[in-house]
PDB file of N, CA and C in Angstrom:
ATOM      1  N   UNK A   1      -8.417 -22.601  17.181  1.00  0.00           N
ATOM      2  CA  UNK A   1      -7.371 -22.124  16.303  1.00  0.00           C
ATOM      3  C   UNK A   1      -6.297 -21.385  17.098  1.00  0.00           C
ATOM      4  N   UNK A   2      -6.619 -20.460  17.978  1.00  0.00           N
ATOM      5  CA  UNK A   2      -5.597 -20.133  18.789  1.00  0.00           C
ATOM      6  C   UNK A   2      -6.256 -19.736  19.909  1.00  0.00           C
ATOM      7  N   UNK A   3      -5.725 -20.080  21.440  1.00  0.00           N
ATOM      8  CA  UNK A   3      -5.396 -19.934  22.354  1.00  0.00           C
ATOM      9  C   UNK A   3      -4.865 -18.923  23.481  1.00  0.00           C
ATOM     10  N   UNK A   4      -5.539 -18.614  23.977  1.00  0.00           N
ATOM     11  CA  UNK A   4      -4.681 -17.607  25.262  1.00  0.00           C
ATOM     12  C   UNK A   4      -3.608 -16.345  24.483  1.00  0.00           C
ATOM     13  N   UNK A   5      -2.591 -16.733  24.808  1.00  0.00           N
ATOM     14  CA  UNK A   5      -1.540 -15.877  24.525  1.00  0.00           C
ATOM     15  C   UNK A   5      -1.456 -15.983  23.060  1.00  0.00           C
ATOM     16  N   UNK A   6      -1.075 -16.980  22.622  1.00  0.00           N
ATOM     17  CA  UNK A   6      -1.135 -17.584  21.214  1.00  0.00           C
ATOM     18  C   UNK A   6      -1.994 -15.783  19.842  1.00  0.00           C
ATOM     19  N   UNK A   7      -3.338 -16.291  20.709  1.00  0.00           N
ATOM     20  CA  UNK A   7      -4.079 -14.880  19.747  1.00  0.00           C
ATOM     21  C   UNK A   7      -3.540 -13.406  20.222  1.00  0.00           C
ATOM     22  N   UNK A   8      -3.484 -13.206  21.363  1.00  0.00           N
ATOM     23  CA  UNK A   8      -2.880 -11.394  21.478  1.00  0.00           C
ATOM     24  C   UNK A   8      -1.616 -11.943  20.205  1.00  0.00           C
ATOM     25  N   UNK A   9      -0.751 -12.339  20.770  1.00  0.00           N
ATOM     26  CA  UNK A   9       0.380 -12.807  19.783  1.00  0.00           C
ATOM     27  C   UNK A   9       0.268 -12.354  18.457  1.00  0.00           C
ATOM     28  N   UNK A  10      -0.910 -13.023  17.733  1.00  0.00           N
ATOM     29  CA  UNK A  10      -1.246 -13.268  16.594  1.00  0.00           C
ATOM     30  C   UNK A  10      -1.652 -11.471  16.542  1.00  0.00           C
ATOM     31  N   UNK A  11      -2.349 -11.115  16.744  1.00  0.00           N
ATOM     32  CA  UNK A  11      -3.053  -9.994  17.100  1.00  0.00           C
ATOM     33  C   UNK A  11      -1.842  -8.520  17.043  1.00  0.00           C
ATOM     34  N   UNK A  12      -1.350  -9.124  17.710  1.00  0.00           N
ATOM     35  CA  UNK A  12       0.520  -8.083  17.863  1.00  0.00           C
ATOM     36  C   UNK A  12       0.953  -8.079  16.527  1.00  0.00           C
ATOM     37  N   UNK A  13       1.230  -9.389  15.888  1.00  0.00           N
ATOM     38  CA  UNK A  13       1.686  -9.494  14.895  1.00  0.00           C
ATOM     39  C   UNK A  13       1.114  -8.771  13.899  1.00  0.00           C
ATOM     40  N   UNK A  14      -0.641  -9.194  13.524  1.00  0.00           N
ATOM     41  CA  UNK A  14      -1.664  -8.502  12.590  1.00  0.00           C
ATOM     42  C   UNK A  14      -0.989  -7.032  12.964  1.00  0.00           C
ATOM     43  N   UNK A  15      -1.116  -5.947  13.440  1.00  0.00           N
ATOM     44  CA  UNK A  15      -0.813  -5.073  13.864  1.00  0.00           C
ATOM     45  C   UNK A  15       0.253  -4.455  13.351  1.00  0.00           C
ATOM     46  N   UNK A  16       1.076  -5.472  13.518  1.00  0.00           N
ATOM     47  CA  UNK A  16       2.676  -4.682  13.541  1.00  0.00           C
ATOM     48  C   UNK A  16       2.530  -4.741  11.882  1.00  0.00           C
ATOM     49  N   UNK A  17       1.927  -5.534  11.034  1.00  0.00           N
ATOM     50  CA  UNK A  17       2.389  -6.115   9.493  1.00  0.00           C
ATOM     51  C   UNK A  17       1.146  -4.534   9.089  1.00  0.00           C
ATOM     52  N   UNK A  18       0.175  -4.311   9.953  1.00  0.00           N
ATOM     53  CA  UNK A  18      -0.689  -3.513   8.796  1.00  0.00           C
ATOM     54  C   UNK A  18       0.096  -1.962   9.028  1.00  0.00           C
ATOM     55  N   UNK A  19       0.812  -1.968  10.170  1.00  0.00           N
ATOM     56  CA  UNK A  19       1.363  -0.746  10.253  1.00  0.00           C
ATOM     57  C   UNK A  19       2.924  -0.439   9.145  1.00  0.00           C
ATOM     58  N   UNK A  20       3.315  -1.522   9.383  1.00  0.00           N
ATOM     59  CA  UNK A  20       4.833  -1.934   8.079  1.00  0.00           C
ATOM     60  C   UNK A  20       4.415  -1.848   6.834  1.00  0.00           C
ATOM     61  N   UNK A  21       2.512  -2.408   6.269  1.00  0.00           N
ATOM     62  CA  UNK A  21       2.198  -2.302   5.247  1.00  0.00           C
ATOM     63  C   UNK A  21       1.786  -0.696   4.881  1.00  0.00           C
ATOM     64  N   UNK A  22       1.182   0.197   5.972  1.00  0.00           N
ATOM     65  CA  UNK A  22       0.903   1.296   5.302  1.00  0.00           C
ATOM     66  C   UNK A  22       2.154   1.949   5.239  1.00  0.00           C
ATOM     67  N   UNK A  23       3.373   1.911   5.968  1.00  0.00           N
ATOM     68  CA  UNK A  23       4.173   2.624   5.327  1.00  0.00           C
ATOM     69  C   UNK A  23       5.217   2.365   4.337  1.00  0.00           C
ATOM     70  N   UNK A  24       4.906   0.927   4.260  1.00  0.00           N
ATOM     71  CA  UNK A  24       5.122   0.712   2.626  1.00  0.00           C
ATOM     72  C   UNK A  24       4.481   0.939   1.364  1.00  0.00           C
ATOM     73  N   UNK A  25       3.087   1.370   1.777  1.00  0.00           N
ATOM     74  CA  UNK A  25       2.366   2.128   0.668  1.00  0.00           C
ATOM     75  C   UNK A  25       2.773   3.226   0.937  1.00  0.00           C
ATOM     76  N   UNK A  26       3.510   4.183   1.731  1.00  0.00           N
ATOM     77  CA  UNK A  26       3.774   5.993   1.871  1.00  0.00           C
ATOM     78  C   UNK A  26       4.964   5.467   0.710  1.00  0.00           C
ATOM     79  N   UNK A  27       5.810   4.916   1.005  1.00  0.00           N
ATOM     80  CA  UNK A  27       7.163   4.592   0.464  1.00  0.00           C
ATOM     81  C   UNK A  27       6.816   4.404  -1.075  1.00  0.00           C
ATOM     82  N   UNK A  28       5.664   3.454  -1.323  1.00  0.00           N
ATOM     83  CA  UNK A  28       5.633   3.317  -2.834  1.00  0.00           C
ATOM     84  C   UNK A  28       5.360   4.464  -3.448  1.00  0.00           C
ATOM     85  N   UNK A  29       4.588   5.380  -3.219  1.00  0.00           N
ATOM     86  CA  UNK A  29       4.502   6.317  -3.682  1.00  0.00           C
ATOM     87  C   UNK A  29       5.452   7.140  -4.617  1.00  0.00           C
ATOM     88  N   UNK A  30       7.113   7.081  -3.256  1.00  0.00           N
ATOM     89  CA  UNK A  30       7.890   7.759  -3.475  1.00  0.00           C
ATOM     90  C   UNK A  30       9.138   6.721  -4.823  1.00  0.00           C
ATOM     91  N   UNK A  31       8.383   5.811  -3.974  1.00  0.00           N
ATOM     92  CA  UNK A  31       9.538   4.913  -5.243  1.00  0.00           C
ATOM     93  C   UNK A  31       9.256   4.807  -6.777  1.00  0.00           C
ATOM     94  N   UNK A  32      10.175   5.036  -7.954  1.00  0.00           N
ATOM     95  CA  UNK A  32       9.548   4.987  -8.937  1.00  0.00           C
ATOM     96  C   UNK A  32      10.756   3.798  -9.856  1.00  0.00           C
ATOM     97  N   UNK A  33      10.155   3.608 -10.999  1.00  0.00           N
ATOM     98  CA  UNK A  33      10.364   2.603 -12.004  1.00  0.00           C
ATOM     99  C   UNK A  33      10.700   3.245 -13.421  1.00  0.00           C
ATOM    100  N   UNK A  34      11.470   2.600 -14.340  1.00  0.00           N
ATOM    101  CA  UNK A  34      11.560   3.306 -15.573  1.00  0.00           C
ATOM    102  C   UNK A  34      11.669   2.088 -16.429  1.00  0.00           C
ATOM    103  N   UNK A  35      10.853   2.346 -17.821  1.00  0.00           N
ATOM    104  CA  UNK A  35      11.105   1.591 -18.696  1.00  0.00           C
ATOM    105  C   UNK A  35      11.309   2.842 -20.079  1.00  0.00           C
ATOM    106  N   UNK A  36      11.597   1.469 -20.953  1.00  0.00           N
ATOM    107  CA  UNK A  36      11.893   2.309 -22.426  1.00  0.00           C
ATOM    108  C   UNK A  36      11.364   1.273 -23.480  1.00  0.00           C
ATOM    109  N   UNK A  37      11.167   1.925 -24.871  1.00  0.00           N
ATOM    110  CA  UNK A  37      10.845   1.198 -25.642  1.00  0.00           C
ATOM    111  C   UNK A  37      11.392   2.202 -26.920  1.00  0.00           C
ATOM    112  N   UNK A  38      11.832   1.045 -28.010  1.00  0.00           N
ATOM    113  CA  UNK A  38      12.336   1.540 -29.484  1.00  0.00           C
ATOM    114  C   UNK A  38      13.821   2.250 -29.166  1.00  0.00           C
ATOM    115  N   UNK A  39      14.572   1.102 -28.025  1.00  0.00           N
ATOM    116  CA  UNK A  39      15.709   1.607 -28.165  1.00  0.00           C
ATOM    117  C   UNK A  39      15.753   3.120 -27.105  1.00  0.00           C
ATOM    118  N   UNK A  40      15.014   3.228 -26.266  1.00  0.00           N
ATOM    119  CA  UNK A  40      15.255   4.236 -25.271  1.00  0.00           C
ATOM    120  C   UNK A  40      14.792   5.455 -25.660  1.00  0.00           C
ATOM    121  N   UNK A  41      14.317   5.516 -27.303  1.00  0.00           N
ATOM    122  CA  UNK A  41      13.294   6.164 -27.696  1.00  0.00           C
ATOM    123  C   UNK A  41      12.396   6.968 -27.290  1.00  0.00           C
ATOM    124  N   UNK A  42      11.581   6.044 -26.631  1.00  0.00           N
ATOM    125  CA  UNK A  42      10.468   7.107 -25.286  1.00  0.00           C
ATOM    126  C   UNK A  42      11.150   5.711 -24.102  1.00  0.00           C
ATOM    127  N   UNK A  43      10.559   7.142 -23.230  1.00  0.00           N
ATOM    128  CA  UNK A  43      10.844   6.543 -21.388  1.00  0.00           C
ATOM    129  C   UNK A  43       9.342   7.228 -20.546  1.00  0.00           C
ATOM    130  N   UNK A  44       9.530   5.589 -20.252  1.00  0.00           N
ATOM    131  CA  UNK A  44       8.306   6.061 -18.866  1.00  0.00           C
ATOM    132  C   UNK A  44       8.937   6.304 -17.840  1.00  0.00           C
ATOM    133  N   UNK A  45       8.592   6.783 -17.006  1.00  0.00           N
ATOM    134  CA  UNK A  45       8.492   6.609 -15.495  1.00  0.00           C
ATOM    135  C   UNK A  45       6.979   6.222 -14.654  1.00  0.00           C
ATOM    136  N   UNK A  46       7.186   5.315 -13.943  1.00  0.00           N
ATOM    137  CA  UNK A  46       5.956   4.998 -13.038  1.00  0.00           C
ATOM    138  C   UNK A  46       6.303   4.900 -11.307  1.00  0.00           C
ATOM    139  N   UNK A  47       5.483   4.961 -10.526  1.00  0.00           N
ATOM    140  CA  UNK A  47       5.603   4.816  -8.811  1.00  0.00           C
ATOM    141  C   UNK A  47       5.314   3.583  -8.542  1.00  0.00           C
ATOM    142  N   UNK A  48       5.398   3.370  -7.218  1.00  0.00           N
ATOM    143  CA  UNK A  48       4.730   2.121  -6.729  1.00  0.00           C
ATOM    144  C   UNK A  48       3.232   2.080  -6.629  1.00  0.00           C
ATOM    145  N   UNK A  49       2.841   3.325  -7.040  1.00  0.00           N
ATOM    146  CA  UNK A  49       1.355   3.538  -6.998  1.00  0.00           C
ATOM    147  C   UNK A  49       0.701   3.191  -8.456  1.00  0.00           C
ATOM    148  N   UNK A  50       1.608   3.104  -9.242  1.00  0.00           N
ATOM    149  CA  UNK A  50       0.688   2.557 -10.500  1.00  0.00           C
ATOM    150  C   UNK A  50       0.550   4.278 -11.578  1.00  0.00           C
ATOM    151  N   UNK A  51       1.022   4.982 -10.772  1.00  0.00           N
ATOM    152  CA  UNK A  51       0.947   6.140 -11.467  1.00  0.00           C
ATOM    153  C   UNK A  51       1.935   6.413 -12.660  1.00  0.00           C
ATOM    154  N   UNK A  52       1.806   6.789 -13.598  1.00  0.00           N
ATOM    155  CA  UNK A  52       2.903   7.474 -14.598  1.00  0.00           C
ATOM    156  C   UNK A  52       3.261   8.777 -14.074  1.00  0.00           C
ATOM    157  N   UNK A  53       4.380   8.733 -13.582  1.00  0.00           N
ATOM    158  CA  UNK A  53       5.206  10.159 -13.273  1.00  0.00           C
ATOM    159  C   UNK A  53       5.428  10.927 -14.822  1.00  0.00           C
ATOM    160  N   UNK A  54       6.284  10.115 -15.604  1.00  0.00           N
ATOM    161  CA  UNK A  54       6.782  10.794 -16.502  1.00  0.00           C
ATOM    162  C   UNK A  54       7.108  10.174 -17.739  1.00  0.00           C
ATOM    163  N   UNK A  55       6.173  11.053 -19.223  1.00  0.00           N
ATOM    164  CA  UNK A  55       7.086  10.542 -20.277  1.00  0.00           C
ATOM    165  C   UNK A  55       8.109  11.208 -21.028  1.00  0.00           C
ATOM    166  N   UNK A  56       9.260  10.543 -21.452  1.00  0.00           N
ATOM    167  CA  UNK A  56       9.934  11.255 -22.323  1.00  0.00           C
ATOM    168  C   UNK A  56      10.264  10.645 -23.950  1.00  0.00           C
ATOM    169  N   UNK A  57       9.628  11.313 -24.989  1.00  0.00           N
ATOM    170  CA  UNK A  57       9.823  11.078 -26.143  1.00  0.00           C
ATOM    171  C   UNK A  57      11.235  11.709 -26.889  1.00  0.00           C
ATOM    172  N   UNK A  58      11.830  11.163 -27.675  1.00  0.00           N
ATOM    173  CA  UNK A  58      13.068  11.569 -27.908  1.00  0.00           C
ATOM    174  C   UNK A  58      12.801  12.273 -29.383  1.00  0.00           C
ATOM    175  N   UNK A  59      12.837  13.496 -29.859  1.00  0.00           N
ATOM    176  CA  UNK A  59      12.456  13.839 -31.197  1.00  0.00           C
ATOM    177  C   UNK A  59      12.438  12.973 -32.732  1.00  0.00           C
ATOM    178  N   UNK A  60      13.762  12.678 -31.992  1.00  0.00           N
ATOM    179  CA  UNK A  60      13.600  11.895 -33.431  1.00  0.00           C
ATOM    180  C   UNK A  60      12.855  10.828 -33.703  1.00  0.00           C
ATOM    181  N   UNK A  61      12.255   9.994 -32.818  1.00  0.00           N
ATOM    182  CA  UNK A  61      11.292   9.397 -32.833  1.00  0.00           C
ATOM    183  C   UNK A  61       9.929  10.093 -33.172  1.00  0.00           C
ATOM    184  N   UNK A  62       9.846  11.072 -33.671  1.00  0.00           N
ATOM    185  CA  UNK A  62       8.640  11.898 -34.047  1.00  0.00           C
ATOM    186  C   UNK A  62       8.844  11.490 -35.587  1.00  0.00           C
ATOM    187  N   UNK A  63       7.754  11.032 -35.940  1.00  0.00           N
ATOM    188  CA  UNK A  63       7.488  10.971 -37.810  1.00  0.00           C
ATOM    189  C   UNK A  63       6.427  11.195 -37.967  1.00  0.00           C
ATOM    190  N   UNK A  64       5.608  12.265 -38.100  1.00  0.00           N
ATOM    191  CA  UNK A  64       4.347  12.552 -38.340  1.00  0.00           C
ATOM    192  C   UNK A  64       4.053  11.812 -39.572  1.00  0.00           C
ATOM    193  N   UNK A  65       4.707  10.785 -39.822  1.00  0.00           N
ATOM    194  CA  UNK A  65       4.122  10.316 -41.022  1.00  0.00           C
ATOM    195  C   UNK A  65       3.613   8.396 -40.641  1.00  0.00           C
ATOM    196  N   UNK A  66       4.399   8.373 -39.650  1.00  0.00           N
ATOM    197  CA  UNK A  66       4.231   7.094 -39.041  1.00  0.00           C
ATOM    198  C   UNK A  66       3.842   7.515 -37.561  1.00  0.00           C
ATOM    199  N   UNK A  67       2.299   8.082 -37.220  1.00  0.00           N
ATOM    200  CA  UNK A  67       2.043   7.995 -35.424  1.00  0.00           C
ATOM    201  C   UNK A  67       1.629   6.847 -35.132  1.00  0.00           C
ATOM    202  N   UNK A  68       2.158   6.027 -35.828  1.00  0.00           N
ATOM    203  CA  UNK A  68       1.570   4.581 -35.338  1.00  0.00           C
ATOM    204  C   UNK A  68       2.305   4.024 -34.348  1.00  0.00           C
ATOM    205  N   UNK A  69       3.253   4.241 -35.229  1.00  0.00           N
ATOM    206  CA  UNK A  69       4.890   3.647 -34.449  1.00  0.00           C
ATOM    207  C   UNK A  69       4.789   4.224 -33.143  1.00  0.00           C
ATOM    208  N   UNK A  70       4.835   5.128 -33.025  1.00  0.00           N
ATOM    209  CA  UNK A  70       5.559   6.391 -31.816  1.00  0.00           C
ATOM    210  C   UNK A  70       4.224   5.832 -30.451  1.00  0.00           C
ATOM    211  N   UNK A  71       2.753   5.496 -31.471  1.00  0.00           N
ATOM    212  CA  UNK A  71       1.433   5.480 -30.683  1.00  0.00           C
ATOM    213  C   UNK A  71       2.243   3.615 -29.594  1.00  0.00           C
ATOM    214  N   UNK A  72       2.741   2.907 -30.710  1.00  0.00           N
ATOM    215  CA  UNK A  72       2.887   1.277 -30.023  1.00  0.00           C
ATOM    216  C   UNK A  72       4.263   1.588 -29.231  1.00  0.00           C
ATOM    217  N   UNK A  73       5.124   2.785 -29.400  1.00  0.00           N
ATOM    218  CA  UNK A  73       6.476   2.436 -29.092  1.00  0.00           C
ATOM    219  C   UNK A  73       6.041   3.453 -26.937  1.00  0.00           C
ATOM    220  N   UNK A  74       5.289   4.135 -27.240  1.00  0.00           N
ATOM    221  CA  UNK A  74       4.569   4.693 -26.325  1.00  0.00           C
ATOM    222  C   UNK A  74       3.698   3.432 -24.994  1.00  0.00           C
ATOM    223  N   UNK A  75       2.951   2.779 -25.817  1.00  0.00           N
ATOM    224  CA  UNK A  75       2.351   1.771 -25.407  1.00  0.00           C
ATOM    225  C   UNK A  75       2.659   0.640 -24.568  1.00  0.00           C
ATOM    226  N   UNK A  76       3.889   0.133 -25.132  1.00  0.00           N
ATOM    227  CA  UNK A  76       5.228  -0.652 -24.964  1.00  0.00           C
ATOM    228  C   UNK A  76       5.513   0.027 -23.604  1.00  0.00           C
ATOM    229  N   UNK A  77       6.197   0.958 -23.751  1.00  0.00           N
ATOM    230  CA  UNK A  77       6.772   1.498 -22.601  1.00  0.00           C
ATOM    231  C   UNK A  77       6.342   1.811 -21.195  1.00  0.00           C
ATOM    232  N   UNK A  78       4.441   2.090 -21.433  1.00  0.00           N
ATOM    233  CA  UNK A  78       4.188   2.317 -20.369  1.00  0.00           C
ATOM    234  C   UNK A  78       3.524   1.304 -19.704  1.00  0.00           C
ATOM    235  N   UNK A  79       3.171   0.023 -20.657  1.00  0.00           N
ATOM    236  CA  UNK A  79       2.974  -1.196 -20.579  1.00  0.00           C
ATOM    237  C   UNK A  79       4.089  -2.001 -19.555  1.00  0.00           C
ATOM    238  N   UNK A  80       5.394  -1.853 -20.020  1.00  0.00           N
ATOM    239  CA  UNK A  80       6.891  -2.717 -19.056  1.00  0.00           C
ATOM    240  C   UNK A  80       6.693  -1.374 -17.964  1.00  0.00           C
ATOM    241  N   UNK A  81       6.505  -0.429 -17.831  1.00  0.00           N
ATOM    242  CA  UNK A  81       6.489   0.426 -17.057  1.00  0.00           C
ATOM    243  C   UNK A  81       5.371   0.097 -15.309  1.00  0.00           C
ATOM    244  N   UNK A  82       4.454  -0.211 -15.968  1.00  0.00           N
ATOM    245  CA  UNK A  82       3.600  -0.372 -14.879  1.00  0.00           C
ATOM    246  C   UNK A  82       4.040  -2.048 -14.379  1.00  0.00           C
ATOM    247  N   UNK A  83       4.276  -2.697 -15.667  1.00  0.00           N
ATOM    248  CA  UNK A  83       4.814  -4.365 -14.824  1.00  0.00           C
ATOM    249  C   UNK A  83       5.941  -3.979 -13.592  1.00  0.00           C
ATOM    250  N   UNK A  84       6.975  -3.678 -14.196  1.00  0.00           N
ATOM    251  CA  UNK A  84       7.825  -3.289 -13.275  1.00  0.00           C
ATOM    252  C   UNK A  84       7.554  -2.628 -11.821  1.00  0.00           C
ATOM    253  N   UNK A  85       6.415  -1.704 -11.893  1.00  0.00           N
ATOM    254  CA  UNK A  85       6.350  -1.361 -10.415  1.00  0.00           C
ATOM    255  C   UNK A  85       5.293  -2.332  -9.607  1.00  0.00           C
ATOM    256  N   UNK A  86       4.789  -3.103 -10.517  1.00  0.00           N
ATOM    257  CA  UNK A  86       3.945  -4.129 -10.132  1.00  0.00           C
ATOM    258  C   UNK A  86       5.151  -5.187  -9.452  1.00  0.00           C
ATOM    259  N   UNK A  87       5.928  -5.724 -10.423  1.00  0.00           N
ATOM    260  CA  UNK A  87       7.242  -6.522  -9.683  1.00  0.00           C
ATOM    261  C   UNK A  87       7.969  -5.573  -8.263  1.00  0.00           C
ATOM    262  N   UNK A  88       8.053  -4.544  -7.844  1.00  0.00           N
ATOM    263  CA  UNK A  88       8.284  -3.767  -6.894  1.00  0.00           C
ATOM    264  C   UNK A  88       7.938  -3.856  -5.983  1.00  0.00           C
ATOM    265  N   UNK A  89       6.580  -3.699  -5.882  1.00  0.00           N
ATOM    266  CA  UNK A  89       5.382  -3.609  -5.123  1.00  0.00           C
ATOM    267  C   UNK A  89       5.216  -5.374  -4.436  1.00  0.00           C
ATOM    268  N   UNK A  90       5.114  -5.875  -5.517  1.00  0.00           N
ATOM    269  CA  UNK A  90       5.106  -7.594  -4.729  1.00  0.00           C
ATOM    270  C   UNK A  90       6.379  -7.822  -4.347  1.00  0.00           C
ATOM    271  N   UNK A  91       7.865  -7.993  -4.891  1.00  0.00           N
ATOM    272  CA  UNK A  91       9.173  -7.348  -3.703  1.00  0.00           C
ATOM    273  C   UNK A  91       8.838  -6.885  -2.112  1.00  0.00           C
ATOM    274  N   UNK A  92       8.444  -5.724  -2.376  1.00  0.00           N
ATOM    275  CA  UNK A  92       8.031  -4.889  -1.078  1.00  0.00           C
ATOM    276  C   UNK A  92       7.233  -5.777  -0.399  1.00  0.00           C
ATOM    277  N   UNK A  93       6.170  -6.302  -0.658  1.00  0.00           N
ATOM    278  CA  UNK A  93       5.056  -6.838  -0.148  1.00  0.00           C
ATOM    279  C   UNK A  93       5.740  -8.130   0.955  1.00  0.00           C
ATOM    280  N   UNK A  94       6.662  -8.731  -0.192  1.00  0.00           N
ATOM    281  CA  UNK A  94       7.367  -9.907   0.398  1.00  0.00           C
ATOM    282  C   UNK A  94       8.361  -9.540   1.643  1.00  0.00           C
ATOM    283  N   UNK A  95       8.638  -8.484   1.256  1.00  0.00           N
ATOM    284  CA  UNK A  95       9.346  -7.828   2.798  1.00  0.00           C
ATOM    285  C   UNK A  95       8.376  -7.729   4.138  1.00  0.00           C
ATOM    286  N   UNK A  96       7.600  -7.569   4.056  1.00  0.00           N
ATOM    287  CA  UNK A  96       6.731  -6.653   5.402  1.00  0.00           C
ATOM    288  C   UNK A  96       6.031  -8.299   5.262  1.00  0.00           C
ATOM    289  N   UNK A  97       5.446  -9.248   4.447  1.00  0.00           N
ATOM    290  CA  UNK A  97       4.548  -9.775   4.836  1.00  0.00           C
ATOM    291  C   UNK A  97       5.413 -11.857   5.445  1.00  0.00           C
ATOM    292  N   UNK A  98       6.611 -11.637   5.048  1.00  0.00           N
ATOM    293  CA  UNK A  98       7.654 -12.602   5.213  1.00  0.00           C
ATOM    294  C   UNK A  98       7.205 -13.660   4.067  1.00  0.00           C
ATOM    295  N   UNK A  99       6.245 -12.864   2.649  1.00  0.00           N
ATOM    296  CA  UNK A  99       6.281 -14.903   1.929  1.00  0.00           C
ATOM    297  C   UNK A  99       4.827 -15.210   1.697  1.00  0.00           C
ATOM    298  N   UNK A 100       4.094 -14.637   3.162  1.00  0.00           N
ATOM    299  CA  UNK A 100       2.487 -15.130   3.447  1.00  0.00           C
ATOM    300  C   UNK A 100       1.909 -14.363   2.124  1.00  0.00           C
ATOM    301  N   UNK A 101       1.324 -15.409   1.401  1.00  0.00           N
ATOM    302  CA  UNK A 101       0.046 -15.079   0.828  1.00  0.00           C
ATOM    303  C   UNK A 101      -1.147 -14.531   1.362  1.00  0.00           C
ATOM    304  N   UNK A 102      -1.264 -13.467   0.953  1.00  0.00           N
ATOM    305  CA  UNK A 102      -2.636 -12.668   1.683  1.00  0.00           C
ATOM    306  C   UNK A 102      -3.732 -12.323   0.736  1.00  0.00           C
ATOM    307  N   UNK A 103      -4.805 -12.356   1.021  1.00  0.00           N
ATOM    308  CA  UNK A 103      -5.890 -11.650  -0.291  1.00  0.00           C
ATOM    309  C   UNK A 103      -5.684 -10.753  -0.376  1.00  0.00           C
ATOM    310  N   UNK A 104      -5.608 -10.470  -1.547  1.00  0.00           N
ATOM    311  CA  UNK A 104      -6.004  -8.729  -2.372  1.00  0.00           C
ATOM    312  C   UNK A 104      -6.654  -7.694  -1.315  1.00  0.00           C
ATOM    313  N   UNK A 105      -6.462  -6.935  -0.979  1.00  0.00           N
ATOM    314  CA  UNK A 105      -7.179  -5.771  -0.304  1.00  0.00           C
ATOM    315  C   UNK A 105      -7.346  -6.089   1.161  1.00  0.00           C
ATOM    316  N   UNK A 106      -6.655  -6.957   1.388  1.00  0.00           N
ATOM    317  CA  UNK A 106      -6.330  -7.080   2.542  1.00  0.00           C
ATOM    318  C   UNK A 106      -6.326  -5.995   3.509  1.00  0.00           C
ATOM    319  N   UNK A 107      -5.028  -4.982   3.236  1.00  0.00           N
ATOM    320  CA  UNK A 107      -4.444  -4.297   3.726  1.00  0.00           C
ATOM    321  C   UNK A 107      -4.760  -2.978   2.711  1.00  0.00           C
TER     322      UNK A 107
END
């Protein structure tokens, strides 16, 4: 499969991509995502880590008579919230890794 120089090569390369990959996981951390739902209603915020930084509910979206609504409009949000840093994260990924499909946990 590879050869002489060919593998250090390969080897350099492995290297250089797991070092580009961990500090693209420091970076995700810092990077974050926002979604909304019911009209901007409530807002998530999420990282590249999958974390929820932050919600914000807007009062008037409070109806203690309907927490149903507020429970799905909540849901919604942090639902497009985590896709989005999921779309980020594979972005990023495609940067450092040029395209290559890699297994899960690779890195």
């Amino acid at each position: 499969m590879f050869k002489g120089g060919n593998m250090n090569k390969a080897m350099k390369q492995m290297k250089k991509m797991q070092s580009d990959m961990a500090k693209m996981q420091e970076e995700l951390k810092e990077k974050t995502v926002e979604a909304t739902a019911g009209g901007g209603a409530v807002k998530v915020v999420a990282n590249g880590h999958k974390e929820v930084k932050d919600i914000a509910i807007d009062p008037e979206a409070v109806d203690p008579d309907d927490v149903e609504m507020l429970q799905d409009l909540v849901l919604a949000a942090v639902n497009e919230a985590l896709k989005t840093a999921d779309d980020m994260v594979e972005k990023e990924m495609q940067k450092v890794t040029g395209g290559m499909q890699l297994p899960p946990g690779l890195f």
